[in-house]
Protein backbone atom coordinates (compact mmCIF):
# COMPACT_ATOMS: atom_id res chain seq x y z
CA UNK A 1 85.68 99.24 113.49
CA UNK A 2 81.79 99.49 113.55
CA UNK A 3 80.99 101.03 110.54
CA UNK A 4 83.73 101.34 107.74
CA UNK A 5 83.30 103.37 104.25
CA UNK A 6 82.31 100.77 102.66
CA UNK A 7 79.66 99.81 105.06
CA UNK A 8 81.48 96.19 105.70
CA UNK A 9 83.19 95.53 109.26
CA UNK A 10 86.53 94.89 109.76
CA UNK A 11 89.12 95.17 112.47
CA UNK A 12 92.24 96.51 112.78
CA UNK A 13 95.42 95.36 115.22
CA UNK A 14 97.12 97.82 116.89
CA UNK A 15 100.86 97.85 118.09
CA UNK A 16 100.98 97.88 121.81
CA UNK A 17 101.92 101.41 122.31
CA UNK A 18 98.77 102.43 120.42
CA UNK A 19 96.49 99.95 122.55
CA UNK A 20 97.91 101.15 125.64
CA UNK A 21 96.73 104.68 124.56
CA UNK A 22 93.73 103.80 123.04
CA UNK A 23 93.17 102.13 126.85
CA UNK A 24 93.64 105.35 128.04
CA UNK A 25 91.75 107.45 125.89
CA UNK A 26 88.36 105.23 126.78
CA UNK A 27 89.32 104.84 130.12
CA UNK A 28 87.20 101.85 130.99
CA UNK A 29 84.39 103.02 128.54
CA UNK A 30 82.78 99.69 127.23
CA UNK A 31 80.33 101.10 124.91
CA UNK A 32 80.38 103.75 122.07
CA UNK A 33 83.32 104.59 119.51
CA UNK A 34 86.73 106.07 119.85
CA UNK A 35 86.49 108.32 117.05
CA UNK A 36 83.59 109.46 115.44
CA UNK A 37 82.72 110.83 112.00
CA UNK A 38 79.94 111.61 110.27
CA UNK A 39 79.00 108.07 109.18
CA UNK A 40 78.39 107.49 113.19
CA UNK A 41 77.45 110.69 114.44
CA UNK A 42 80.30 112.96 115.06
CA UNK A 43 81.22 115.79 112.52
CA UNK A 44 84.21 115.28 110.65
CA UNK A 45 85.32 118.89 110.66
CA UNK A 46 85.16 118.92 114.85
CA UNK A 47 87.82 115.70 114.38
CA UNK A 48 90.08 117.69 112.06
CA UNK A 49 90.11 120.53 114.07
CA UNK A 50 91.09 118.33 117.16
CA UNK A 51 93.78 116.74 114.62
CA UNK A 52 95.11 120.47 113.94
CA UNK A 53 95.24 120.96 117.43
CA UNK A 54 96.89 118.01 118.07
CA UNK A 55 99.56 119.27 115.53
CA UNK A 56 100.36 122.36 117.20
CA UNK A 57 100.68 121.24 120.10
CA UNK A 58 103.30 118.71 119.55
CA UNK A 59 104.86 121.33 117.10
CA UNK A 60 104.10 119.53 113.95
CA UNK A 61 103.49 121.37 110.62
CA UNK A 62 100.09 121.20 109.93
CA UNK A 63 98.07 121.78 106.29
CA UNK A 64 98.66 120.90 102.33
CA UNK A 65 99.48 124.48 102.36
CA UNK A 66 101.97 124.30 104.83
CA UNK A 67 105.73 123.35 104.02
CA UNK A 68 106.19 119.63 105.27
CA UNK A 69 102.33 120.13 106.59
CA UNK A 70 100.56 116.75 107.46
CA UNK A 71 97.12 116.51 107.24
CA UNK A 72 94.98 113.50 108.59
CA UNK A 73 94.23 112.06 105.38
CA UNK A 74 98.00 111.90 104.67
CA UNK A 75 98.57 109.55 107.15
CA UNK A 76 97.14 107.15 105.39
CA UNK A 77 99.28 107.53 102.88
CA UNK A 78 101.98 107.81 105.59
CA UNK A 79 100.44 104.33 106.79
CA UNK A 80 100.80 102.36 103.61
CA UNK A 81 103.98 103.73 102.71
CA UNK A 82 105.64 102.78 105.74
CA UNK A 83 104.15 99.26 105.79
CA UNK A 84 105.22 99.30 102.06
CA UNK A 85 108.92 100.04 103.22
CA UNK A 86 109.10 97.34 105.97
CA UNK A 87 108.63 94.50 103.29
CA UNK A 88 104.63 93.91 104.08
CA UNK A 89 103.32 92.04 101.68
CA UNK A 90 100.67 94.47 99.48
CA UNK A 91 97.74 92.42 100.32
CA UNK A 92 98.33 92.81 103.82
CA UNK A 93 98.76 96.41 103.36
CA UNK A 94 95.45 96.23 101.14
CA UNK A 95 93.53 94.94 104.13
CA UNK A 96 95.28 96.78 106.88
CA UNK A 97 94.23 99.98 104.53
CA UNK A 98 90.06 98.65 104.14
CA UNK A 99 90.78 98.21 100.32
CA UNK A 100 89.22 95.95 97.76
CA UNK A 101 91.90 96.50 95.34
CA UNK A 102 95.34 96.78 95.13
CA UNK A 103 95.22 99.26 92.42
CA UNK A 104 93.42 101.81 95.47
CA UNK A 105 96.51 100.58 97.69
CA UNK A 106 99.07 101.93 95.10
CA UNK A 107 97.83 105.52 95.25
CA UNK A 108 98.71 105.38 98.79
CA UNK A 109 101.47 103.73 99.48
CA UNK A 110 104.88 105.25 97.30
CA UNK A 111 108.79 104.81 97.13
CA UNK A 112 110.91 106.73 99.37
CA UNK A 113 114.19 108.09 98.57
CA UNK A 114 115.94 105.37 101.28
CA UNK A 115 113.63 102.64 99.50
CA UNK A 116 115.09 103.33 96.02
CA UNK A 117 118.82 103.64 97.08
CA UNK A 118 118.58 100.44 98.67
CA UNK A 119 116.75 98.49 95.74
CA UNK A 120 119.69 99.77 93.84
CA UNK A 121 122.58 98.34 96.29
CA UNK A 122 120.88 95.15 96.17
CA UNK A 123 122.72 95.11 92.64
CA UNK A 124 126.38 95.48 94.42
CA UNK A 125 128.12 92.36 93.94
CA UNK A 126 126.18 90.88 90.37
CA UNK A 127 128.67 91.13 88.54
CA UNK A 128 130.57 94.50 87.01
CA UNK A 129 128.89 97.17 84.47
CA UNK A 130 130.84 97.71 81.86
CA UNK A 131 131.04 100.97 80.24
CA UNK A 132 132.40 101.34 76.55
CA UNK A 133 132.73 104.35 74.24
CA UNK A 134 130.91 104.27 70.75
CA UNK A 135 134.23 103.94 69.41
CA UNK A 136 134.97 100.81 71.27
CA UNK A 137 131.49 99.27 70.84
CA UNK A 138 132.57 99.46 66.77
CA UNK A 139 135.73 98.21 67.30
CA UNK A 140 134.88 95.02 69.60
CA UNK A 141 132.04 94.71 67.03
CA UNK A 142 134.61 94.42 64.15
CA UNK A 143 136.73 92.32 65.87
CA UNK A 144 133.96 89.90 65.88
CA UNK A 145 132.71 89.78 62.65
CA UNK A 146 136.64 89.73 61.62
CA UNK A 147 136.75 86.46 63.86
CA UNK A 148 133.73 85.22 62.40
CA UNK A 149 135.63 85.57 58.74
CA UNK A 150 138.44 83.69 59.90
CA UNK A 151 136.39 81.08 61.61
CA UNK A 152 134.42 79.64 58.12
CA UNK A 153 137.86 80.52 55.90
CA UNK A 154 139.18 78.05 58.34
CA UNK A 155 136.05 75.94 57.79
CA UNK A 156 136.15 75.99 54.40
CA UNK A 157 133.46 78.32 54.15
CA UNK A 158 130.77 76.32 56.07
């Protein structure tokens, strides 16, 4: 990337399915960007609309207003969250992302429904949760003071 938001380089790896069709998309091109936006010349709004289009052809929802609608922006959030599922390590995903804070990486990336459910089975086999009643919370606690009675009356009171 040329020219980045915050006006300092950086570079971003693709997986080899994207490289093969950013490849194709610049077909040989060795000069000039891949996408444009108003920062390098190209209006924003004529990449959205392309984006849109994109959507409907491939059948995708499109639009905040849309049920299940993507928008381009959300894939960034899309992006971080999906890193964020695979185990990446948040500073990676801080970089990846063209942060300078984690705290900007947290509004992107969130939990998942699959990611909470399987945080939670990580607690299978620690060790049993017990479940009392009020009623036998008081009793198990009288049994123990009654025990601790005993105990010093055995001690003679010490």
């Amino acid at each position: 990337m040329i020219k980045s938001k915050n006006k300092k380089p950086r570079t971003v790896p693709l997986t080899e399915r994207a490289g093969a069709e950013f490849k194709e998309v610049i077909q040989g091109r060795t000069a000039g960007y891949v996408f444009e936006s108003h920062r390098t010349g190209v209006n924003y709004t004529s990449f959205e609309r392309g984006f849109k289009r994109a959507c409907e052809l491939a059948q995708i929802p499109y639009g905040q207003d849309t049920p299940n609608g993507i928008t381009l922006h959300g894939l960034r959030h899309t992006f971080a969250t999906r890193l964020q599922d695979r185990g990446v390590h948040p500073y990676t995903i801080m970089a990846l992302m063209g942060h300078s804070s984690l705290q900007m990486t947290s509004t992107y990336s969130h939990s998942t429904p699959d990611t909470k459910e399987t945080a939670i089975e990580r607690l299978q086999g620690r060790g049993e949760v017990l479940e009392f009643s009020l009623r036998q919370k008081s009793d198990i606690r009288g049994q123990e003071v009654k025990e601790r009675k005993e105990q010093a009356a055995g001690n003679g009171g010490r």
